[in-house]
PDB file of N, CA and C in Angstrom:
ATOM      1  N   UNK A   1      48.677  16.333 -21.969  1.00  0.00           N
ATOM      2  CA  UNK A   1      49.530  17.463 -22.258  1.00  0.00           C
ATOM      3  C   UNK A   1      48.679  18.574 -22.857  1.00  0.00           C
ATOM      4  N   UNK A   2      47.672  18.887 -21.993  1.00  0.00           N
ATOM      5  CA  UNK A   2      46.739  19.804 -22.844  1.00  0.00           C
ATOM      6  C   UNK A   2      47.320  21.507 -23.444  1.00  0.00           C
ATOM      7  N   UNK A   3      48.523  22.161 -22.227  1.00  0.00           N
ATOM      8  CA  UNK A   3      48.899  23.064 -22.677  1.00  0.00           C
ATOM      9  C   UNK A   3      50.128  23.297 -23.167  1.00  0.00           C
ATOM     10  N   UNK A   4      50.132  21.447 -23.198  1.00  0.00           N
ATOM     11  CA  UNK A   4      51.472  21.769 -23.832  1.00  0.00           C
ATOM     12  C   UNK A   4      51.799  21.232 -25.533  1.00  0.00           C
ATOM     13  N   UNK A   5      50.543  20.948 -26.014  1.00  0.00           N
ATOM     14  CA  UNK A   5      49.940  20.200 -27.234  1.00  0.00           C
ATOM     15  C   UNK A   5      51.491  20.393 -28.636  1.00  0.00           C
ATOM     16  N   UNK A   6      52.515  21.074 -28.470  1.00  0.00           N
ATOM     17  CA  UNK A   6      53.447  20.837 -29.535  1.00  0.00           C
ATOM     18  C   UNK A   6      54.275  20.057 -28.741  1.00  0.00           C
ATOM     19  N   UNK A   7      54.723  19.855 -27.400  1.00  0.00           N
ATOM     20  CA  UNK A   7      55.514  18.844 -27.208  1.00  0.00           C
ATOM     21  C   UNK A   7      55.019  17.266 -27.094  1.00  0.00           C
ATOM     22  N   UNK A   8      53.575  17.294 -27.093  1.00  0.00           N
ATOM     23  CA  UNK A   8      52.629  15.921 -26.943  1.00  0.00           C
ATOM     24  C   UNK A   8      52.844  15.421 -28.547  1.00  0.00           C
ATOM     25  N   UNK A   9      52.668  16.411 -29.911  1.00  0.00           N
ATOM     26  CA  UNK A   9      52.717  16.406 -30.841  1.00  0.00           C
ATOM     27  C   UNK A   9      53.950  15.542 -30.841  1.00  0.00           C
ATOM     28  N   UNK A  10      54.873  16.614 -30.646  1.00  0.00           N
ATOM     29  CA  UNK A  10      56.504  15.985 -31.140  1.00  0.00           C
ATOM     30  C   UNK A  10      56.783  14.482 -30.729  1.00  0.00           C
ATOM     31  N   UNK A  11      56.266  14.467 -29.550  1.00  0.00           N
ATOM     32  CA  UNK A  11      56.860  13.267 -28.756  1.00  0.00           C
ATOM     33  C   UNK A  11      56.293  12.323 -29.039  1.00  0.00           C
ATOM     34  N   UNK A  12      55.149  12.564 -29.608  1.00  0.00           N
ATOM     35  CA  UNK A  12      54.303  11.114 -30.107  1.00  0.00           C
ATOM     36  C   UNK A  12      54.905  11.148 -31.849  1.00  0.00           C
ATOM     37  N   UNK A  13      54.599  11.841 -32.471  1.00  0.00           N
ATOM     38  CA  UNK A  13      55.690  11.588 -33.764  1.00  0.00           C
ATOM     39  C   UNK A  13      57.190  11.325 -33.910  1.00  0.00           C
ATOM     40  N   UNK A  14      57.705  11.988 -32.791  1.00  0.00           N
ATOM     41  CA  UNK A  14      59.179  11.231 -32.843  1.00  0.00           C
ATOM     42  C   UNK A  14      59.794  11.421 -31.306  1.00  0.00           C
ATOM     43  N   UNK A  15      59.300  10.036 -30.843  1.00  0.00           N
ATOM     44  CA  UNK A  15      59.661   9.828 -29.568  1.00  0.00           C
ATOM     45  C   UNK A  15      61.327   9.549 -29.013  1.00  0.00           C
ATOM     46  N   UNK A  16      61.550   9.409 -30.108  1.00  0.00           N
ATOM     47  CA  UNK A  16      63.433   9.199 -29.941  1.00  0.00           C
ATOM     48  C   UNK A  16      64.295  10.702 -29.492  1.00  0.00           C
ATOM     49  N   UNK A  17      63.363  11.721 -29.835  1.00  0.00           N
ATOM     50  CA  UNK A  17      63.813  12.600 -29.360  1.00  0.00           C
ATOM     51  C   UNK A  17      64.173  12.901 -28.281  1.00  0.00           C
ATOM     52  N   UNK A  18      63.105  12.609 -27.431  1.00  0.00           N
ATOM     53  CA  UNK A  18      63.363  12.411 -25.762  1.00  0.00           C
ATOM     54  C   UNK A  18      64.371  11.811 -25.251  1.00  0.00           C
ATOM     55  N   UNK A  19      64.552  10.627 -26.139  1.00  0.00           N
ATOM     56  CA  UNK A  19      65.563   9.908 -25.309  1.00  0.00           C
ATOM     57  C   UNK A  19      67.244  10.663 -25.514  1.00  0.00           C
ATOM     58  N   UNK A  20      67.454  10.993 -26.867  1.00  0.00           N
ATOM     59  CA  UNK A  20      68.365  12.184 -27.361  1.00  0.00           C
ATOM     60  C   UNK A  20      68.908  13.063 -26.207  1.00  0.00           C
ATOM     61  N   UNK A  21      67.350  13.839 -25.797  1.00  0.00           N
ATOM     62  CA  UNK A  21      67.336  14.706 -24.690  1.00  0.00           C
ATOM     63  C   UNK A  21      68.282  13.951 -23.312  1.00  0.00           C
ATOM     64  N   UNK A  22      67.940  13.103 -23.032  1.00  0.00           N
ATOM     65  CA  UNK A  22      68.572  13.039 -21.789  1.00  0.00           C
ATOM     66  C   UNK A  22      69.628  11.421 -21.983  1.00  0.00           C
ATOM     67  N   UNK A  23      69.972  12.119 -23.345  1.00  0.00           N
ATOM     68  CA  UNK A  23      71.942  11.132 -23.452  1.00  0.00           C
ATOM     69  C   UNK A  23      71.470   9.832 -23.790  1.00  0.00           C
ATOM     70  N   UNK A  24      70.279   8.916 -23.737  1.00  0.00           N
ATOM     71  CA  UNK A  24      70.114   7.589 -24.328  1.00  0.00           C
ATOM     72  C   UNK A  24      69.929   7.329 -26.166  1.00  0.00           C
ATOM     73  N   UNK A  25      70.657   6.230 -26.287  1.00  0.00           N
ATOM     74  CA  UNK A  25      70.446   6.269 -27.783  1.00  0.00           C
ATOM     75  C   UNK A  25      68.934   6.267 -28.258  1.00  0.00           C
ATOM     76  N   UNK A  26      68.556   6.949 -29.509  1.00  0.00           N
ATOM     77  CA  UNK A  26      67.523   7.124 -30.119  1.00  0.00           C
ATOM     78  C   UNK A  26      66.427   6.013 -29.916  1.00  0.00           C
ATOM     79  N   UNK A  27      66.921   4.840 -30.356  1.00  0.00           N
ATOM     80  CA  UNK A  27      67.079   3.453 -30.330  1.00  0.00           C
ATOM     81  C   UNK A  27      65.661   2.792 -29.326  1.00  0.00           C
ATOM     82  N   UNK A  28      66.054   3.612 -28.356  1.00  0.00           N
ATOM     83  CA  UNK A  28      65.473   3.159 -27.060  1.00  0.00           C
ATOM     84  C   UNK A  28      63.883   3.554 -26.989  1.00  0.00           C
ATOM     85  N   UNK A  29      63.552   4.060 -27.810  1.00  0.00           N
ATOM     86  CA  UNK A  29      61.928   4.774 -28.353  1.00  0.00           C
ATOM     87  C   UNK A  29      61.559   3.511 -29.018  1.00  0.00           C
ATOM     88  N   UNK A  30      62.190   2.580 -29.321  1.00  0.00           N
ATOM     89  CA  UNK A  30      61.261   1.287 -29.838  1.00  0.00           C
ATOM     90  C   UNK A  30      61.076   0.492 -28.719  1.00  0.00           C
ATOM     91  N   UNK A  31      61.391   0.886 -27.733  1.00  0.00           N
ATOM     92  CA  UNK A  31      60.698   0.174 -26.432  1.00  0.00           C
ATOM     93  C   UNK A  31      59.437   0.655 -25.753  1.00  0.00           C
ATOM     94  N   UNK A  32      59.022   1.470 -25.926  1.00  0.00           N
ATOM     95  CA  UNK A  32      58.372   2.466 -25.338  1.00  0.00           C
ATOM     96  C   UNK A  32      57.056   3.250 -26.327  1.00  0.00           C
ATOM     97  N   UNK A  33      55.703   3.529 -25.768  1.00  0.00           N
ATOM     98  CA  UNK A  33      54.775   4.066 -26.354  1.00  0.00           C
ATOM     99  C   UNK A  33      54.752   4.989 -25.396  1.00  0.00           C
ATOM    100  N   UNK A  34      54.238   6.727 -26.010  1.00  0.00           N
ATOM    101  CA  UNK A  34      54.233   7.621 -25.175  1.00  0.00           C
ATOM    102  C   UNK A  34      52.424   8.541 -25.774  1.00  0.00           C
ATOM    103  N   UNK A  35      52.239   8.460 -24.263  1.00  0.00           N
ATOM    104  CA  UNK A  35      50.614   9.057 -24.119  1.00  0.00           C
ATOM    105  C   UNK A  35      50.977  10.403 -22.954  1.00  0.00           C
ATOM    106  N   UNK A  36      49.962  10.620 -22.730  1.00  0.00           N
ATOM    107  CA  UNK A  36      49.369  12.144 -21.955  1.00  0.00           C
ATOM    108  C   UNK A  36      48.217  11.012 -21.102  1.00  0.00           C
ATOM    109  N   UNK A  37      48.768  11.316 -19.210  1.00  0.00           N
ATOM    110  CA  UNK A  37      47.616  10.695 -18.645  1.00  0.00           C
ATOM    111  C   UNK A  37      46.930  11.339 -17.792  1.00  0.00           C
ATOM    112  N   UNK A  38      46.030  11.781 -17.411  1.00  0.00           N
ATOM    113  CA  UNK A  38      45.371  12.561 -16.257  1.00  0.00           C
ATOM    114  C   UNK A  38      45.082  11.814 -15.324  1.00  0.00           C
ATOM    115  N   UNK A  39      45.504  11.891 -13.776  1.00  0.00           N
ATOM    116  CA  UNK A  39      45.721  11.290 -12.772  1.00  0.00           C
ATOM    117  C   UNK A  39      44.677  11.774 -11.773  1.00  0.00           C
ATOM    118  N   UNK A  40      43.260  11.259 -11.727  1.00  0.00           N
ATOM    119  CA  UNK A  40      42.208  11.703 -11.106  1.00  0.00           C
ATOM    120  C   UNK A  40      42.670  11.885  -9.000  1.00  0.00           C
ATOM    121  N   UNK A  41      42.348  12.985  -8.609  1.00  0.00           N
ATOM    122  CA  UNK A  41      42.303  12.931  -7.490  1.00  0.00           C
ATOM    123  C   UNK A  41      42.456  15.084  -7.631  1.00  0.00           C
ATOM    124  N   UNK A  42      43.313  15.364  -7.418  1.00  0.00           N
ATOM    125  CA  UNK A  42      43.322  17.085  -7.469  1.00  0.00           C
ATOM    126  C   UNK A  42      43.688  17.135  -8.897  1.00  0.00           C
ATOM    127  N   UNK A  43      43.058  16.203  -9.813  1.00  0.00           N
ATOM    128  CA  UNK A  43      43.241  16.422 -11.055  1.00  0.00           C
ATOM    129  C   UNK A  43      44.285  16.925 -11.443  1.00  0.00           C
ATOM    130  N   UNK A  44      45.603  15.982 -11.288  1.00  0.00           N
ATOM    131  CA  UNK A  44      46.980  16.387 -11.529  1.00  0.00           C
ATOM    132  C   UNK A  44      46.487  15.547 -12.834  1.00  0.00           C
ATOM    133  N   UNK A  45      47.792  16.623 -13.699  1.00  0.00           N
ATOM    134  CA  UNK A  45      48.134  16.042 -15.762  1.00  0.00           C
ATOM    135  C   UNK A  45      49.694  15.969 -15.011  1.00  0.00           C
ATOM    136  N   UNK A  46      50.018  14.768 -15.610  1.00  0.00           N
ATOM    137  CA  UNK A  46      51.461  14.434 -16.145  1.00  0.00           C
ATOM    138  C   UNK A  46      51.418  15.190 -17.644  1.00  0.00           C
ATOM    139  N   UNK A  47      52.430  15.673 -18.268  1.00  0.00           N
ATOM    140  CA  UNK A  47      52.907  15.667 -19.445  1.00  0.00           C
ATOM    141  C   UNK A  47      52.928  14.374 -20.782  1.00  0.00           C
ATOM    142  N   UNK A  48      53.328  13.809 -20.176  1.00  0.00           N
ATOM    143  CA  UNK A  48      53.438  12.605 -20.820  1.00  0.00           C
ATOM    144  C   UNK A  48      54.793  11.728 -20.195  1.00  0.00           C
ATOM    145  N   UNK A  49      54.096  10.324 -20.840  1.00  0.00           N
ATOM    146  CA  UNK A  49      54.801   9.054 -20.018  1.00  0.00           C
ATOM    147  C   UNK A  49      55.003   8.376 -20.779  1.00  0.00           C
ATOM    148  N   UNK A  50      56.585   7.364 -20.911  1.00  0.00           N
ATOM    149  CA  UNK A  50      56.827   7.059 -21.493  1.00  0.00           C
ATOM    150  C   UNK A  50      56.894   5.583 -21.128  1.00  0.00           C
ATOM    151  N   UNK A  51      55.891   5.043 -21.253  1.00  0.00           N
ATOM    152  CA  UNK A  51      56.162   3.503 -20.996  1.00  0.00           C
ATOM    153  C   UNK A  51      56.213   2.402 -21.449  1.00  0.00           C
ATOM    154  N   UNK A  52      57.044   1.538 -20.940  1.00  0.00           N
ATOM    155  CA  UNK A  52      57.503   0.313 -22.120  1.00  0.00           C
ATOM    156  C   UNK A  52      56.270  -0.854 -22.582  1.00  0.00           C
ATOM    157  N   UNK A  53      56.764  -0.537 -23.988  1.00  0.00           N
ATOM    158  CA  UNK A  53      55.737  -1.771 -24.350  1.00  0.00           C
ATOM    159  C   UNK A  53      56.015  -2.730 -23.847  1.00  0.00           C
ATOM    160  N   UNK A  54      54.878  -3.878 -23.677  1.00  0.00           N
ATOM    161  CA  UNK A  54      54.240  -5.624 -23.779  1.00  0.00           C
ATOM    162  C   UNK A  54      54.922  -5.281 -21.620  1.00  0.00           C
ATOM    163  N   UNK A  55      55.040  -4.080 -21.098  1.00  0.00           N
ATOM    164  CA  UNK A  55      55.196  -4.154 -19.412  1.00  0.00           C
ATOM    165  C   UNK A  55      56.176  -4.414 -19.533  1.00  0.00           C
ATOM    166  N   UNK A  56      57.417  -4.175 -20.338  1.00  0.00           N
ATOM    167  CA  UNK A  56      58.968  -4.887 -19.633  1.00  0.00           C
ATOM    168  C   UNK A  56      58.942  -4.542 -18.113  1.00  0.00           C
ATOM    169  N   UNK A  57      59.553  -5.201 -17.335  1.00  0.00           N
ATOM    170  CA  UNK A  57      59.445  -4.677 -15.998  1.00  0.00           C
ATOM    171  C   UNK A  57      61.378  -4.579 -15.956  1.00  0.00           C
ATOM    172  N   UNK A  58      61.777  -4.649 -16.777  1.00  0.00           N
ATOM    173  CA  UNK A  58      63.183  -4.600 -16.845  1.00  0.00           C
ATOM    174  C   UNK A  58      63.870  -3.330 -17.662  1.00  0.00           C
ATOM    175  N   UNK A  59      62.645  -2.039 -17.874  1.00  0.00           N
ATOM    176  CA  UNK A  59      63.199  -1.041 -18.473  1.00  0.00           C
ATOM    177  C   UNK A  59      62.508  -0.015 -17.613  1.00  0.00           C
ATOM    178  N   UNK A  60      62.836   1.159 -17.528  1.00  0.00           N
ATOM    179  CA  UNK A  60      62.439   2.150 -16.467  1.00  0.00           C
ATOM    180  C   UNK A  60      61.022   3.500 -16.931  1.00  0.00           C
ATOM    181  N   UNK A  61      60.206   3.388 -16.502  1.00  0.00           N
ATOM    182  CA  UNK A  61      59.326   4.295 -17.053  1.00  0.00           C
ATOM    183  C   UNK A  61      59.660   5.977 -17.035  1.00  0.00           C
ATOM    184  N   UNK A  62      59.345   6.363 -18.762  1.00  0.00           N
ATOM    185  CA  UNK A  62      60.037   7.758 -17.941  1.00  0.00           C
ATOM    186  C   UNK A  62      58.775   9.192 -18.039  1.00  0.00           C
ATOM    187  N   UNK A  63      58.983   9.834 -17.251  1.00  0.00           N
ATOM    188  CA  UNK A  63      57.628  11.297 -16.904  1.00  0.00           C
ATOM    189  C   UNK A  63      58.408  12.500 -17.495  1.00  0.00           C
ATOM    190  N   UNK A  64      57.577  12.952 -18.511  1.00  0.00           N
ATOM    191  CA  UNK A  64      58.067  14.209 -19.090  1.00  0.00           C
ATOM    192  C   UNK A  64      57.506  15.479 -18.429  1.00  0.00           C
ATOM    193  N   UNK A  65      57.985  16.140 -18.140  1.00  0.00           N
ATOM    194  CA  UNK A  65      57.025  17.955 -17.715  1.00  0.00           C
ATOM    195  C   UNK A  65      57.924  18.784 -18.316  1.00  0.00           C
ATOM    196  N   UNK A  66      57.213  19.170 -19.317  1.00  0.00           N
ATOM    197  CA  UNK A  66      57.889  20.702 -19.755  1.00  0.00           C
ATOM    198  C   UNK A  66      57.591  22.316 -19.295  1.00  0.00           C
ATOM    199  N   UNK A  67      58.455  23.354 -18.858  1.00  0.00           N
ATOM    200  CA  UNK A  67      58.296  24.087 -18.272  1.00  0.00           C
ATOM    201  C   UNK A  67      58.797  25.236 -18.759  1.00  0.00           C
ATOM    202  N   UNK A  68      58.304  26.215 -19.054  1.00  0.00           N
ATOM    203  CA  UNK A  68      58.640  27.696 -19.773  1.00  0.00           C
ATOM    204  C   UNK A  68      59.089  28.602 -19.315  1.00  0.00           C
ATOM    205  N   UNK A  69      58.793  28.231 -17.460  1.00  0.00           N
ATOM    206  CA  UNK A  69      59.004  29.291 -16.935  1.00  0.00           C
ATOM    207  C   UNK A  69      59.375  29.028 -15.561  1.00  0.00           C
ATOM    208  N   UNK A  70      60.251  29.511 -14.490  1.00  0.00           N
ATOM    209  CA  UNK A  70      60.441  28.930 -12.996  1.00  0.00           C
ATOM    210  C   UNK A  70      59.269  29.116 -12.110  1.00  0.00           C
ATOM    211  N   UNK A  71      59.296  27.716 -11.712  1.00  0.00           N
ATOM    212  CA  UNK A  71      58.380  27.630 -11.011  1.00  0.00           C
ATOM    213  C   UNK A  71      58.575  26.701  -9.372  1.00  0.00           C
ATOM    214  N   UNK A  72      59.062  27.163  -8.332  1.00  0.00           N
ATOM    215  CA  UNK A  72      59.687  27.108  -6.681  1.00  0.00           C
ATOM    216  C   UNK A  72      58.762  25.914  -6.565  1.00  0.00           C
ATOM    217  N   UNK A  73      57.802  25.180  -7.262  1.00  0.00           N
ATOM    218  CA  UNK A  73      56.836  24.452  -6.368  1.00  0.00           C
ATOM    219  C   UNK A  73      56.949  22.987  -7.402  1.00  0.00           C
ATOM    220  N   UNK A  74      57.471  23.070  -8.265  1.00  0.00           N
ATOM    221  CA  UNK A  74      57.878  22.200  -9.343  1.00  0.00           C
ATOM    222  C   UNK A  74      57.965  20.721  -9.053  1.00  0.00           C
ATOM    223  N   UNK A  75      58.869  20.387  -8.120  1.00  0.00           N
ATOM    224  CA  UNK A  75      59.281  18.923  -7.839  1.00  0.00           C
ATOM    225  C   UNK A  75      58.274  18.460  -6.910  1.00  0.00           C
ATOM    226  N   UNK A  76      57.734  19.516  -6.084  1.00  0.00           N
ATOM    227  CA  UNK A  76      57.384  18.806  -5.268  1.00  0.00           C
ATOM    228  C   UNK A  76      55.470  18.681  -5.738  1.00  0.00           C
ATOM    229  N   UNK A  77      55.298  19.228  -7.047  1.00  0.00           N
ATOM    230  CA  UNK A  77      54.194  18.971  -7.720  1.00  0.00           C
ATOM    231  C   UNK A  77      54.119  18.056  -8.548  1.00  0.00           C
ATOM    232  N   UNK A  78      55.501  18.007  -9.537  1.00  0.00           N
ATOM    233  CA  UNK A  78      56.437  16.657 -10.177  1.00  0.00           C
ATOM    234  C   UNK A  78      55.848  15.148  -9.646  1.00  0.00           C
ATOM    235  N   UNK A  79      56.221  15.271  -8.221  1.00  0.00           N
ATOM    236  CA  UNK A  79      56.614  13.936  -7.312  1.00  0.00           C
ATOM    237  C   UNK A  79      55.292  13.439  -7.143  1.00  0.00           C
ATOM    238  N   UNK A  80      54.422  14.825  -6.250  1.00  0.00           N
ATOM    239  CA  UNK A  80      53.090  13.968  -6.177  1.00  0.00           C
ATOM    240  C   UNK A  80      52.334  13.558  -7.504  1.00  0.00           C
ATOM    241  N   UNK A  81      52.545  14.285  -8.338  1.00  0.00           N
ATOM    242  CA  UNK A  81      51.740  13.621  -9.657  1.00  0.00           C
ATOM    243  C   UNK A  81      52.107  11.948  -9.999  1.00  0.00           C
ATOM    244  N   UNK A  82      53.931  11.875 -10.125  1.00  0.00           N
ATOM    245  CA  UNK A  82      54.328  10.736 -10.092  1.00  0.00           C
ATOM    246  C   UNK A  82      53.412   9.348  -9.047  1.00  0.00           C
ATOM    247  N   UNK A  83      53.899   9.711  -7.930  1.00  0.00           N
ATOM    248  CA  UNK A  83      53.637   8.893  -6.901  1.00  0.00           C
ATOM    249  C   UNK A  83      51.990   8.784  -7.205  1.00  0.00           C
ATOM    250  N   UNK A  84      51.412   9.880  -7.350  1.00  0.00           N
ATOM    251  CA  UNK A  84      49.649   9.494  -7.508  1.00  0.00           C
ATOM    252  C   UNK A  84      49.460   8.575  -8.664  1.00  0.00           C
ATOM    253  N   UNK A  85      49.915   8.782 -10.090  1.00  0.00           N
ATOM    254  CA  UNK A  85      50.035   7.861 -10.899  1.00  0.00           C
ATOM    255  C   UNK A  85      50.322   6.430 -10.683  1.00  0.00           C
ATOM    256  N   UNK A  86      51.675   6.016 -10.027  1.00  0.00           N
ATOM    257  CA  UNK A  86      52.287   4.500  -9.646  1.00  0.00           C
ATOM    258  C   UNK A  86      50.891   4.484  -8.675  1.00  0.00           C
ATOM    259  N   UNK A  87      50.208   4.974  -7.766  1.00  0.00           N
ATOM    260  CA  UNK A  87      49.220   3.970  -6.760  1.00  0.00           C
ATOM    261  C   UNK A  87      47.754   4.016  -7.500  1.00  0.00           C
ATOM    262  N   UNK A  88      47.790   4.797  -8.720  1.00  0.00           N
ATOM    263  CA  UNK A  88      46.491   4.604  -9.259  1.00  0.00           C
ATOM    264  C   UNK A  88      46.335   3.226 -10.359  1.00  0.00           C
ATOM    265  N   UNK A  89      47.697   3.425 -10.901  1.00  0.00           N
ATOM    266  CA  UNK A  89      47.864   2.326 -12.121  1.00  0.00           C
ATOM    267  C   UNK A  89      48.483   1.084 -11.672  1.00  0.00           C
ATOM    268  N   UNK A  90      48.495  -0.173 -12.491  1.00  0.00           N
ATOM    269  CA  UNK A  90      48.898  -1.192 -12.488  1.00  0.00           C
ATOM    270  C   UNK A  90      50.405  -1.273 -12.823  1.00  0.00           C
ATOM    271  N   UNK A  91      51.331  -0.757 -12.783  1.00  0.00           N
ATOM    272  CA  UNK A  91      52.457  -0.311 -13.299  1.00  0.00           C
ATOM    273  C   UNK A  91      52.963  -1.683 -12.712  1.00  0.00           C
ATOM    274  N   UNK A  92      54.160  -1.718 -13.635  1.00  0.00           N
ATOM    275  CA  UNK A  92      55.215  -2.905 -13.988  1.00  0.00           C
ATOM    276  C   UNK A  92      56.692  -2.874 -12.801  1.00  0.00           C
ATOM    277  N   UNK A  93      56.406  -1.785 -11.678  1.00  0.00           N
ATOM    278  CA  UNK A  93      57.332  -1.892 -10.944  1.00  0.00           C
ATOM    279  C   UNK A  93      57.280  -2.541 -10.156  1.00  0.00           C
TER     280      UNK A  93
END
């Protein structure tokens, strides 16, 4: 999250926030450790990722991108970052 260094801040000091954000109880941040990963290939940055500790493979990983401003090319920059991430990493899906 290099330019986005106060929401990397926040989210790693109080990760329950996120979940707040999108309607899950607070609660649900004790499942989960959240980092900033850089996804080598056209050097896509995720924002940060929220993934469950000890690999639950029974809780859902979640991808943060914060955005200031509209941007037409968004999802479909979103997606490939995603998708490049799941075939680079060992992920629990």
């Amino acid at each position: 999250m290099k330019t986005d260094t106060i929401f990397y801040r926040l989210f790693q000091s109080f990760p329950s926030i996120f979940f707040e954000l999108i309607q899950l109880p607070a609660t649900e941040a004790n499942n989960y450790s959240f980092d900033s990963v850089e996804v080598k290939q056209l050097s896509f940055r995720i924002d940060g990722i929220f993934l469950p500790q000890n690999n639950n493979p029974h809780v859902p990983i979640y991808f943060c991108e914060v955005q200031f401003q509209k941007d037409n090319d968004f999802y479909g920059r979103f997606f490939a970052e995603i998708f490049m991430y799941l075939s680079k990493t060992d992920s629990c899906l």
